[in-house]
PDB file of N, CA and C in Angstrom:
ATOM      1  N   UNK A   1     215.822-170.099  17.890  1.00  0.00           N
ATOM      2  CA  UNK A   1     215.854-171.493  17.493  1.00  0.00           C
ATOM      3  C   UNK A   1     217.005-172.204  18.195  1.00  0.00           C
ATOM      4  N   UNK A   2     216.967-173.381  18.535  1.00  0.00           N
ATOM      5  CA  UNK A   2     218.024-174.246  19.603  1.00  0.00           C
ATOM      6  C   UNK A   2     218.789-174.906  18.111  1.00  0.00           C
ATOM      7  N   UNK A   3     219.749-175.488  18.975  1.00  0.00           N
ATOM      8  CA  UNK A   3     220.847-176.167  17.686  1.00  0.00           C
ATOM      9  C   UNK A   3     220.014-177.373  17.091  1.00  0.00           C
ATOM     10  N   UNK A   4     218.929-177.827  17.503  1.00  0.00           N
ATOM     11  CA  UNK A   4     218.725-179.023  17.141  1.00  0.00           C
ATOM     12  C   UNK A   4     217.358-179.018  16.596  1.00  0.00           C
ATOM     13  N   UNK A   5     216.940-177.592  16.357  1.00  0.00           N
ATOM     14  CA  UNK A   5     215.431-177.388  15.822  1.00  0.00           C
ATOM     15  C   UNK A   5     216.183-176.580  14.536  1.00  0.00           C
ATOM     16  N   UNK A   6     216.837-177.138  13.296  1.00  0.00           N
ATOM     17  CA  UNK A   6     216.909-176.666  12.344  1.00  0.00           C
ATOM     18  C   UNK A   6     216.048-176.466  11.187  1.00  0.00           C
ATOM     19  N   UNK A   7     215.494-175.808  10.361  1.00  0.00           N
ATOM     20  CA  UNK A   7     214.545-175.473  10.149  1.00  0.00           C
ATOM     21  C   UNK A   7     214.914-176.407   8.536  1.00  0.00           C
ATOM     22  N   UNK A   8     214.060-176.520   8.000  1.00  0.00           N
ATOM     23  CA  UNK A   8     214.052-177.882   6.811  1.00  0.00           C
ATOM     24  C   UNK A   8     214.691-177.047   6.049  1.00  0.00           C
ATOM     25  N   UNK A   9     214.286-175.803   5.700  1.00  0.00           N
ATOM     26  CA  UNK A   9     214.494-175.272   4.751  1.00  0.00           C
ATOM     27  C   UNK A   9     215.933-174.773   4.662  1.00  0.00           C
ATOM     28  N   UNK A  10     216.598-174.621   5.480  1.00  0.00           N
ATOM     29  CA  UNK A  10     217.813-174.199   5.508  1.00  0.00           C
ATOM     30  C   UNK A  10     219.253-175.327   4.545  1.00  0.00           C
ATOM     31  N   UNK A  11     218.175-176.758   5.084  1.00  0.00           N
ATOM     32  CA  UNK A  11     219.262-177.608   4.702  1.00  0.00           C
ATOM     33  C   UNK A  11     219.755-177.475   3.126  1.00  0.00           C
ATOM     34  N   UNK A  12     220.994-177.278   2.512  1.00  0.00           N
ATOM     35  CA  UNK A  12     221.093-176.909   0.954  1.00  0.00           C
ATOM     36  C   UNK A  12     220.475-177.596   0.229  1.00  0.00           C
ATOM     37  N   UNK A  13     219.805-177.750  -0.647  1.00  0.00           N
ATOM     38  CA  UNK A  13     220.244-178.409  -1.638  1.00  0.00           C
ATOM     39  C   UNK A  13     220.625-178.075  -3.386  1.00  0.00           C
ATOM     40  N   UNK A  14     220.309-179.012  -3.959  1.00  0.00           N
ATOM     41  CA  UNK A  14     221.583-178.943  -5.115  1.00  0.00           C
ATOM     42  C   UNK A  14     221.289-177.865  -6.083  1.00  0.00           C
ATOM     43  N   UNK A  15     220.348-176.474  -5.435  1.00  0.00           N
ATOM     44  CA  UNK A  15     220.145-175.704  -6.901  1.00  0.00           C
ATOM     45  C   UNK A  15     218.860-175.962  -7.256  1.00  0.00           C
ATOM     46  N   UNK A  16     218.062-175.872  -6.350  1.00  0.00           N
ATOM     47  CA  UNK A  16     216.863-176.395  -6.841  1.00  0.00           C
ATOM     48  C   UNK A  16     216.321-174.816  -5.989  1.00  0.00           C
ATOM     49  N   UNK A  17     214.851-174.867  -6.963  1.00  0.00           N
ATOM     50  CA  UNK A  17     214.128-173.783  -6.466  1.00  0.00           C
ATOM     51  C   UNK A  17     213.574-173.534  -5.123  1.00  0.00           C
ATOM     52  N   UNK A  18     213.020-172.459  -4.785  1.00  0.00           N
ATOM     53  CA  UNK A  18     211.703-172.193  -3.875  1.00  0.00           C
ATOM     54  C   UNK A  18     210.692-173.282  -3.360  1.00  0.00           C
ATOM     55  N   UNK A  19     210.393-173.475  -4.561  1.00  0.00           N
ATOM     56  CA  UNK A  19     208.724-174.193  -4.363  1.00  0.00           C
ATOM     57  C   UNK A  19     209.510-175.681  -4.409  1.00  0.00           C
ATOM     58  N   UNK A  20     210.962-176.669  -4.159  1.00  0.00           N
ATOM     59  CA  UNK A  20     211.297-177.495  -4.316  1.00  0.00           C
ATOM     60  C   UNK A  20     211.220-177.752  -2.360  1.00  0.00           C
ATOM     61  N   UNK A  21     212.059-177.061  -1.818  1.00  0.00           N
ATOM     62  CA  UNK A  21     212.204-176.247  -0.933  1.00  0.00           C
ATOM     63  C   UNK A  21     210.495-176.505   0.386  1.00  0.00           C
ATOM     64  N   UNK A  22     209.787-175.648  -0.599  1.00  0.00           N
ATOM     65  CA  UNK A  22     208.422-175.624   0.264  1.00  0.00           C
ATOM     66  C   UNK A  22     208.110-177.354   0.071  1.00  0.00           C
ATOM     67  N   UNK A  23     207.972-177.816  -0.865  1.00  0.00           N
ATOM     68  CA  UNK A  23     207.801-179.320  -1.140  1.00  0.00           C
ATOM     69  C   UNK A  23     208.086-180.223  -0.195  1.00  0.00           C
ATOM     70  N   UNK A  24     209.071-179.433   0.484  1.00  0.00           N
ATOM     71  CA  UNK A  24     210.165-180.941   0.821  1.00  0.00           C
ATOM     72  C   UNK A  24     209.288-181.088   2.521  1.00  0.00           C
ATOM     73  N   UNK A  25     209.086-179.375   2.890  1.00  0.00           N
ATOM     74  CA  UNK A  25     209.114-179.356   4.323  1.00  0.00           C
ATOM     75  C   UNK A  25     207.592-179.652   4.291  1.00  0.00           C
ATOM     76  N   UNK A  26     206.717-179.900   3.425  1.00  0.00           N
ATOM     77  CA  UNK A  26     205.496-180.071   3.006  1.00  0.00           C
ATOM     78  C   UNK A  26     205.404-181.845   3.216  1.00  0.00           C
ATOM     79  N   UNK A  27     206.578-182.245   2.499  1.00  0.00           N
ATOM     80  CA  UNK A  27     206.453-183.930   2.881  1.00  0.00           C
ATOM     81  C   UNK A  27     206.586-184.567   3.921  1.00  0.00           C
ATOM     82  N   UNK A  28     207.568-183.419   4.470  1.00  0.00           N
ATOM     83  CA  UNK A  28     207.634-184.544   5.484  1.00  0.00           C
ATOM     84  C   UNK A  28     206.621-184.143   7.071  1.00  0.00           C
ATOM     85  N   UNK A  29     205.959-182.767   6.478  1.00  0.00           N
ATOM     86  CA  UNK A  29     204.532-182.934   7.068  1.00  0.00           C
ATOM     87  C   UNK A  29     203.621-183.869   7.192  1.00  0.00           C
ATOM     88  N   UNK A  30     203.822-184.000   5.805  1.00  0.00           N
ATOM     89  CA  UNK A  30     202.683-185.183   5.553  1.00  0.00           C
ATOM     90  C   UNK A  30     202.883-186.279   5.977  1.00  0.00           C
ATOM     91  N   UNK A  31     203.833-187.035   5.905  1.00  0.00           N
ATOM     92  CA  UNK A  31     204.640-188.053   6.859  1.00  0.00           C
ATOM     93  C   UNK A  31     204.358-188.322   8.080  1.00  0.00           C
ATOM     94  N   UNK A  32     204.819-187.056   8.414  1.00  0.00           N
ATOM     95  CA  UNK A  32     203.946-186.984  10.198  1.00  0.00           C
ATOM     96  C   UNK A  32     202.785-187.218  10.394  1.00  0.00           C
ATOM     97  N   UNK A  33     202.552-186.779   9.650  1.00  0.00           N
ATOM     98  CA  UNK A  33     200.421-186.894  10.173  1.00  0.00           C
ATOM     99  C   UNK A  33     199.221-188.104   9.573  1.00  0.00           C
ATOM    100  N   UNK A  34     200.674-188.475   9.020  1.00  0.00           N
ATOM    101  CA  UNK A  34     200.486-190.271   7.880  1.00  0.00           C
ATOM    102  C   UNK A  34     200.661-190.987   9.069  1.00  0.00           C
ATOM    103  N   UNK A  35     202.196-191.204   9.436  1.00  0.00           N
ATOM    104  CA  UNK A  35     202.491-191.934  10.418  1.00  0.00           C
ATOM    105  C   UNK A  35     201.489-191.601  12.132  1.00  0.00           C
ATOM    106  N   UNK A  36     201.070-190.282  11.975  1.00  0.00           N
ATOM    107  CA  UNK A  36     200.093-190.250  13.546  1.00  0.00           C
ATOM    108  C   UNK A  36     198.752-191.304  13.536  1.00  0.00           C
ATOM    109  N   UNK A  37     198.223-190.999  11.914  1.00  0.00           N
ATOM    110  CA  UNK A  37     196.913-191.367  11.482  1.00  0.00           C
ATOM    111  C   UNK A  37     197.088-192.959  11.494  1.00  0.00           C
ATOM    112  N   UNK A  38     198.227-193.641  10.970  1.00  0.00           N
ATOM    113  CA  UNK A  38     198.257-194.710  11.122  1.00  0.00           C
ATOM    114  C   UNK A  38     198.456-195.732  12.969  1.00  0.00           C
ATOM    115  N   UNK A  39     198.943-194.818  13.685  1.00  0.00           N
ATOM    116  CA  UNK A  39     199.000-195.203  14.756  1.00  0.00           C
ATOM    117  C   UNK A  39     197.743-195.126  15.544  1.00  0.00           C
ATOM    118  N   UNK A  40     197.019-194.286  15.166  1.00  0.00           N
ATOM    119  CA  UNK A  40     195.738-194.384  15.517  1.00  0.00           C
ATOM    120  C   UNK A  40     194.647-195.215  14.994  1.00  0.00           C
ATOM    121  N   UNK A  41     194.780-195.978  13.456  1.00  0.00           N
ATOM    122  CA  UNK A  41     194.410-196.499  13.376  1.00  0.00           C
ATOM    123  C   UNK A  41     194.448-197.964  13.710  1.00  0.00           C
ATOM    124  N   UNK A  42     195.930-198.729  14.119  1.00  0.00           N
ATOM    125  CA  UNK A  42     196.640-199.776  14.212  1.00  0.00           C
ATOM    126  C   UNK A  42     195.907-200.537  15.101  1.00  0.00           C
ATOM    127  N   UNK A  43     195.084-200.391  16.174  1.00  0.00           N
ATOM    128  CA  UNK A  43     194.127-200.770  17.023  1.00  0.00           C
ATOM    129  C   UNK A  43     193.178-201.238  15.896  1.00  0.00           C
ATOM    130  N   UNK A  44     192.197-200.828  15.468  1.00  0.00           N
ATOM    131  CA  UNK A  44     191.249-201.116  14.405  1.00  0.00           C
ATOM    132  C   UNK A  44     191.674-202.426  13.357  1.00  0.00           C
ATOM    133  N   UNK A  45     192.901-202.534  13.099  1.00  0.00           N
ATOM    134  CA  UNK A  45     193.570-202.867  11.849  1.00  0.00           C
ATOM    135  C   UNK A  45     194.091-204.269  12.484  1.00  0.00           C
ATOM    136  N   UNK A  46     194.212-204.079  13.758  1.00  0.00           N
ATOM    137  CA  UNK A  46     195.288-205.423  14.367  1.00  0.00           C
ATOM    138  C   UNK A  46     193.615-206.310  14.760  1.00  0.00           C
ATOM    139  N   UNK A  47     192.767-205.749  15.086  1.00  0.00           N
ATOM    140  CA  UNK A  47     191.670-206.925  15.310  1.00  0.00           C
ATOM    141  C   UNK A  47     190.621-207.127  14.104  1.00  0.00           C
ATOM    142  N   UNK A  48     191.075-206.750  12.787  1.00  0.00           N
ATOM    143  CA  UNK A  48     190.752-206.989  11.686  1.00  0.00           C
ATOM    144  C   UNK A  48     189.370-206.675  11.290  1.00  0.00           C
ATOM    145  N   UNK A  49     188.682-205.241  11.969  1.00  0.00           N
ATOM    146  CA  UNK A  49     187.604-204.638  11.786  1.00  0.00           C
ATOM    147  C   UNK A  49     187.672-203.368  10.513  1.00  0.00           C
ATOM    148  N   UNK A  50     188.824-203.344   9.725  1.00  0.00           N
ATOM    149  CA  UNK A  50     188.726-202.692   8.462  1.00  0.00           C
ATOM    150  C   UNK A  50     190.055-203.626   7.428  1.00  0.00           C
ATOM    151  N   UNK A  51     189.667-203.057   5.999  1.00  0.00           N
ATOM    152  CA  UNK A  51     190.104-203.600   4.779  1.00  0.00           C
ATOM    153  C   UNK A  51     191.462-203.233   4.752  1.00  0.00           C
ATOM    154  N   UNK A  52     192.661-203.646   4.395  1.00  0.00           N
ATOM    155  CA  UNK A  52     193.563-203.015   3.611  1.00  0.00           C
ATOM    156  C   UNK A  52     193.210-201.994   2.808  1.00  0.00           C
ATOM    157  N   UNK A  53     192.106-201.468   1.696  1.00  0.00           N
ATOM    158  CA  UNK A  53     191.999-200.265   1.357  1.00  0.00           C
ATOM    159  C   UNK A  53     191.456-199.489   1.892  1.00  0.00           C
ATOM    160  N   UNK A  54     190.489-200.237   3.095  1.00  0.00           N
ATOM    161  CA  UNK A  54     190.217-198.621   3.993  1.00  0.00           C
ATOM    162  C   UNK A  54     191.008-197.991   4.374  1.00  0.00           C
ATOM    163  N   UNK A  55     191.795-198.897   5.169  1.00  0.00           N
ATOM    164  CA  UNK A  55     192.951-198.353   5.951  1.00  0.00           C
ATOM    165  C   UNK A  55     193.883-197.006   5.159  1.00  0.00           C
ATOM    166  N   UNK A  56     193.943-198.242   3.936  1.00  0.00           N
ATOM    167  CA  UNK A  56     195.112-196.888   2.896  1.00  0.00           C
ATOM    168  C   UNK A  56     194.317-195.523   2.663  1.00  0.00           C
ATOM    169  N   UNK A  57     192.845-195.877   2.357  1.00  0.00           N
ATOM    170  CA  UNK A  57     192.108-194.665   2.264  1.00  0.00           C
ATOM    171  C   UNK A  57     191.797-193.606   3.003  1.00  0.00           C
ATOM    172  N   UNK A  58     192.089-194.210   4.621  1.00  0.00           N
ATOM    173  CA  UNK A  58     191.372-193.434   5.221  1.00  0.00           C
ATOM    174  C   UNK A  58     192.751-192.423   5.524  1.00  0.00           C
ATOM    175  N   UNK A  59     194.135-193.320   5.542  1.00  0.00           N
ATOM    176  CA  UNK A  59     195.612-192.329   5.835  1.00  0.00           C
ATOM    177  C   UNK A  59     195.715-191.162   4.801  1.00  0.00           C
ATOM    178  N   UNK A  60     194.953-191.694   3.530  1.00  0.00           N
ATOM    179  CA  UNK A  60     195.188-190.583   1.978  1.00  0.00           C
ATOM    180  C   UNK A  60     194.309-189.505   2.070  1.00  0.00           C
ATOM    181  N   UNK A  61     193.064-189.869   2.347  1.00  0.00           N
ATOM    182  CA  UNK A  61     191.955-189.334   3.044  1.00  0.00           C
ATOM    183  C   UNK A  61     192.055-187.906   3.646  1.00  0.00           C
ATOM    184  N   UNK A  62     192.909-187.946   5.160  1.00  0.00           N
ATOM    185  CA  UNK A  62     193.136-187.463   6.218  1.00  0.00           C
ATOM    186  C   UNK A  62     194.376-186.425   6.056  1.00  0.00           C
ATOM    187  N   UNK A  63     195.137-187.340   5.142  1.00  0.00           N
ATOM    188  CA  UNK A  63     196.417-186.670   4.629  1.00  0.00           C
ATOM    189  C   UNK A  63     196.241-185.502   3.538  1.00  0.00           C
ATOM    190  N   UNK A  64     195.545-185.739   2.896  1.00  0.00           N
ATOM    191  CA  UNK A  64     195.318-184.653   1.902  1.00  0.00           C
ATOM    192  C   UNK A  64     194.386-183.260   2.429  1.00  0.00           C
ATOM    193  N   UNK A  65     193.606-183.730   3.203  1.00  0.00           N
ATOM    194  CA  UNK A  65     192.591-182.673   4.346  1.00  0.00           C
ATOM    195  C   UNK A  65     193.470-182.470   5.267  1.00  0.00           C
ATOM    196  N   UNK A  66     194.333-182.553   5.753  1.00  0.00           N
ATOM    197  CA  UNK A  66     194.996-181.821   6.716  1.00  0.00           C
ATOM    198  C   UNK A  66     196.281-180.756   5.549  1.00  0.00           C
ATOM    199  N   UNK A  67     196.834-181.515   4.683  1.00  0.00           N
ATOM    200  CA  UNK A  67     197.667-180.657   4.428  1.00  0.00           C
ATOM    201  C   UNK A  67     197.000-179.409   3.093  1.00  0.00           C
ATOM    202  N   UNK A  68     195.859-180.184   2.783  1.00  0.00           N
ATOM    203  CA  UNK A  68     195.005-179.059   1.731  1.00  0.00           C
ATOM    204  C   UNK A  68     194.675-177.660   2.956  1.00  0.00           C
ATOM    205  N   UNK A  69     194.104-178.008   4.160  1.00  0.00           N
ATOM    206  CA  UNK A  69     193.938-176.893   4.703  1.00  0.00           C
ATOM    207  C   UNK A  69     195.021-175.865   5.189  1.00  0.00           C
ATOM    208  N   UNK A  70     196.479-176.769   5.045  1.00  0.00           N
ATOM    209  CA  UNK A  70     197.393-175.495   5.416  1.00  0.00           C
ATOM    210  C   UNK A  70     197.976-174.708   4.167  1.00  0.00           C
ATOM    211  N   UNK A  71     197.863-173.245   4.468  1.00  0.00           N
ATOM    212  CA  UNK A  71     198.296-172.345   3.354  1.00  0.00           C
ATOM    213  C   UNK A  71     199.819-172.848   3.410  1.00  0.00           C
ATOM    214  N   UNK A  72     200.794-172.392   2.460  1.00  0.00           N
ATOM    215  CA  UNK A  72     202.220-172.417   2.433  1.00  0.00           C
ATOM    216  C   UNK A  72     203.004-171.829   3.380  1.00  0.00           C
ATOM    217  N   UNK A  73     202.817-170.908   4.228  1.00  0.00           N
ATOM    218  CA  UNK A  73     203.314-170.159   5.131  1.00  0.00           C
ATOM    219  C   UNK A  73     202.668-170.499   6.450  1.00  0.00           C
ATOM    220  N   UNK A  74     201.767-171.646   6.311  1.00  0.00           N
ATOM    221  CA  UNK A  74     201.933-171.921   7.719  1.00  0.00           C
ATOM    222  C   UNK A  74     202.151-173.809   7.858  1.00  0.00           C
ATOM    223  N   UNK A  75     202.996-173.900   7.097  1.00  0.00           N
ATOM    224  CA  UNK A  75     203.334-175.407   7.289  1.00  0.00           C
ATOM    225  C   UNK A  75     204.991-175.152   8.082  1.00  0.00           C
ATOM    226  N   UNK A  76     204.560-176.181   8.896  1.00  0.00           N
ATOM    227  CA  UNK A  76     205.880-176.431   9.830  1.00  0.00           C
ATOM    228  C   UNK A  76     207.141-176.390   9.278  1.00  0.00           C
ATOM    229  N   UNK A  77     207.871-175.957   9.475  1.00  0.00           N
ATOM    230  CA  UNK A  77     209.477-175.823   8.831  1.00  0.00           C
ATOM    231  C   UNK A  77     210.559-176.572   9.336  1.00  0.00           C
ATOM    232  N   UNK A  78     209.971-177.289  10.537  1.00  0.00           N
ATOM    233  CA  UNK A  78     211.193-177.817  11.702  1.00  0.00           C
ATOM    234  C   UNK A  78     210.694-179.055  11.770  1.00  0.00           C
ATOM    235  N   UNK A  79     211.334-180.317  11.807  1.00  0.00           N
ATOM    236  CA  UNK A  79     210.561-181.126  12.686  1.00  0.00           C
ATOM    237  C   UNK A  79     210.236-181.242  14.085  1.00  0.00           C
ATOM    238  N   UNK A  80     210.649-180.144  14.829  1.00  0.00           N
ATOM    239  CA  UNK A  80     210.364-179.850  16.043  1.00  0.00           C
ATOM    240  C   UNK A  80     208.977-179.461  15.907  1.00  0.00           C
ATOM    241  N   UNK A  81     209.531-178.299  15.374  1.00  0.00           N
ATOM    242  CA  UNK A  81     207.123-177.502  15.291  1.00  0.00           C
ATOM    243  C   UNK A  81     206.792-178.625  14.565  1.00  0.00           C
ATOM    244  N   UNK A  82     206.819-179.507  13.428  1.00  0.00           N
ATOM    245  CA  UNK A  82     206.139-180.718  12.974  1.00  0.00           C
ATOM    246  C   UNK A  82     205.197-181.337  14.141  1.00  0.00           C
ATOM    247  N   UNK A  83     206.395-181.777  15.266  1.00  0.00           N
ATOM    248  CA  UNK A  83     205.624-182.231  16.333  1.00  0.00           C
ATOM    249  C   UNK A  83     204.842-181.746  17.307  1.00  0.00           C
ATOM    250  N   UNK A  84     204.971-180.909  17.536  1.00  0.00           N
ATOM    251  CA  UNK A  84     204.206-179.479  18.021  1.00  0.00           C
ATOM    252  C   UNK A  84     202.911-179.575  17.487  1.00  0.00           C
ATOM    253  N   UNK A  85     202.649-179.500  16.353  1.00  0.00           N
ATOM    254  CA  UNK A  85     201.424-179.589  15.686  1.00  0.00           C
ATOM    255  C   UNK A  85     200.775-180.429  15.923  1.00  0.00           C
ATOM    256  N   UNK A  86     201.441-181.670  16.020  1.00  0.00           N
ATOM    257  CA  UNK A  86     201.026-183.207  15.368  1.00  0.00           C
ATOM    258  C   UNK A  86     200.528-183.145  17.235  1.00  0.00           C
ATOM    259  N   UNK A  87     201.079-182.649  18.003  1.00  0.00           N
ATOM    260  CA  UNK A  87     201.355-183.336  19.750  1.00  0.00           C
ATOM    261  C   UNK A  87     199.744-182.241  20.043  1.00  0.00           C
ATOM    262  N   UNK A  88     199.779-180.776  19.342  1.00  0.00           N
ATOM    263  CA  UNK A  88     198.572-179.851  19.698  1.00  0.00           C
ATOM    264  C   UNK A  88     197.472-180.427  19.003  1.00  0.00           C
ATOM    265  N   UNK A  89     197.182-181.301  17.892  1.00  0.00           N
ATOM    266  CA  UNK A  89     196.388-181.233  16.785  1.00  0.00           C
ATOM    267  C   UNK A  89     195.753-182.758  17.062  1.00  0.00           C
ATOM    268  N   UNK A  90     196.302-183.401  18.211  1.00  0.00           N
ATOM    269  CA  UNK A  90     195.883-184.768  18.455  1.00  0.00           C
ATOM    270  C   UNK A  90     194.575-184.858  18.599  1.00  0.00           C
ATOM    271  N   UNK A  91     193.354-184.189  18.910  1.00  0.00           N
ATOM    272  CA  UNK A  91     192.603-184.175  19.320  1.00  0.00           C
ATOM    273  C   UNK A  91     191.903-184.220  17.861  1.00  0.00           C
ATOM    274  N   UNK A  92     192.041-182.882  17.000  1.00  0.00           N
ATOM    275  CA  UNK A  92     191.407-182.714  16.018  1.00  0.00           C
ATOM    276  C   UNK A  92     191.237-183.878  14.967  1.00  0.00           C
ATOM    277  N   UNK A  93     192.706-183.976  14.893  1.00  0.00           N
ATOM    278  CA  UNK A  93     193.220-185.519  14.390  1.00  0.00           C
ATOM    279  C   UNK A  93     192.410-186.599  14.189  1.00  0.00           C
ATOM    280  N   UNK A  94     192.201-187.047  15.426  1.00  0.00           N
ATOM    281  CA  UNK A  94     191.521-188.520  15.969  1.00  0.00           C
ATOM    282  C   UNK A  94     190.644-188.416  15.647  1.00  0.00           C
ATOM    283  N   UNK A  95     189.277-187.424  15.641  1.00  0.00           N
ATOM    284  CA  UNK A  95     187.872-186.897  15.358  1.00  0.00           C
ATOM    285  C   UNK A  95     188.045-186.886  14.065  1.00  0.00           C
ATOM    286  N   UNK A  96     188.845-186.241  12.874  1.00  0.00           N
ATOM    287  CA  UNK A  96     188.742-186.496  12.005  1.00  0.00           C
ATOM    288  C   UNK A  96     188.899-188.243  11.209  1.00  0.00           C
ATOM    289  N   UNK A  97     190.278-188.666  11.757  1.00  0.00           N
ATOM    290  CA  UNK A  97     190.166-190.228  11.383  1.00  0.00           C
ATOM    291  C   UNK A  97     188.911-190.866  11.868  1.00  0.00           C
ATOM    292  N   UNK A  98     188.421-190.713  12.740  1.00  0.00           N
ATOM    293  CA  UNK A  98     187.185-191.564  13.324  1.00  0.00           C
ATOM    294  C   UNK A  98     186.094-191.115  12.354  1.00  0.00           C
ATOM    295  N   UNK A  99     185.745-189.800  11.902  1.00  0.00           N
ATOM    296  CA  UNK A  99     184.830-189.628  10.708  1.00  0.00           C
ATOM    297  C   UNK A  99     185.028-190.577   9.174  1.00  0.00           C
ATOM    298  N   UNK A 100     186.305-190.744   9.286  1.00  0.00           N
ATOM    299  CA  UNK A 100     186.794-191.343   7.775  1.00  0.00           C
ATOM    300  C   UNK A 100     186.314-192.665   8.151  1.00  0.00           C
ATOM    301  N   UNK A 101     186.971-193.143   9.171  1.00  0.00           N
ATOM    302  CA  UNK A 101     186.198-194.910   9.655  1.00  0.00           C
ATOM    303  C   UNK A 101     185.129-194.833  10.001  1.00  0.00           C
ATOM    304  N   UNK A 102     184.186-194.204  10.433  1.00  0.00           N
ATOM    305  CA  UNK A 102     182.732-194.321  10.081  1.00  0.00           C
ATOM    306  C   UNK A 102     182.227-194.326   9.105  1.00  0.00           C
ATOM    307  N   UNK A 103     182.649-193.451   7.712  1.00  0.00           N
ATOM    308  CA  UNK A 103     182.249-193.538   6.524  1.00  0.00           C
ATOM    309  C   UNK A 103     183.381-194.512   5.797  1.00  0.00           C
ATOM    310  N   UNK A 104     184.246-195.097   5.830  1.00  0.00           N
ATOM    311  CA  UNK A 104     184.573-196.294   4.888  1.00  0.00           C
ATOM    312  C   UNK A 104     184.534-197.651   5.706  1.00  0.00           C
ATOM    313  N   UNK A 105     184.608-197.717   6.479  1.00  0.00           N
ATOM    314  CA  UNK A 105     184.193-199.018   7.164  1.00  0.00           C
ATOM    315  C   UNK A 105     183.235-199.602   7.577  1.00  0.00           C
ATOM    316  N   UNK A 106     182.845-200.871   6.916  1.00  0.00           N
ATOM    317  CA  UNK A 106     181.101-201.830   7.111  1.00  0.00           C
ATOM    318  C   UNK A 106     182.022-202.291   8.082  1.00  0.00           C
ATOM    319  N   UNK A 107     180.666-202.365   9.055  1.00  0.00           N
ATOM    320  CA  UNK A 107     180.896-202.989   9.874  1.00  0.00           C
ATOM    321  C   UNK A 107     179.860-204.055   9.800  1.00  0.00           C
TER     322      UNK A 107
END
């Protein structure tokens, strides 16, 4: 590991458990792949071809199916591998958001 790929879990905190721990490096997974999903959608959204709740739906959507499919031991620990994922997974990604905007968005 390089000095600057510290792993989430390492950082202390105040006495809190395990599964507080897995939580944390779990959020800010989700974060990532919130903030990817939304950048991919921002095109769609800026020429006003979906709703404010699609939009939210389709990030909650996407977000919960990506991080429901990872077991606990294989969620990213670093925000380095975070991006790693997010930079390998672009593909899968996009195909999946584009399924969610086909099914919540009238066009």
């Amino acid at each position: 590991m390089t000095q600057g790929e510290i792993e989430i879990d390492q950082i202390k905190s105040s006495g809190k458990s395990k599964k507080s721990k897995d939580s944390r490096s779990m959020k800010l997974f989700k974060i990532a792949v919130a903030d990817f999903v939304k950048e991919v959608l921002k095109p769609s959204w800026r020429q006003g071809n979906m709703s404010k709740e699609a939009f939210k739906t389709i990030v909650k959507k996407t977000v919960d199916k990506v991080s429901g499919a990872m077991k606990s031991h294989q969620i990213p620990k670093s925000q380095t591998k975070i991006d790693q994922y997010i930079d390998s997974s672009q593909r899968k990604l996009t195909k999946l958001v584009m399924g969610y905007v086909d099914k919540y968005v009238k066009v």
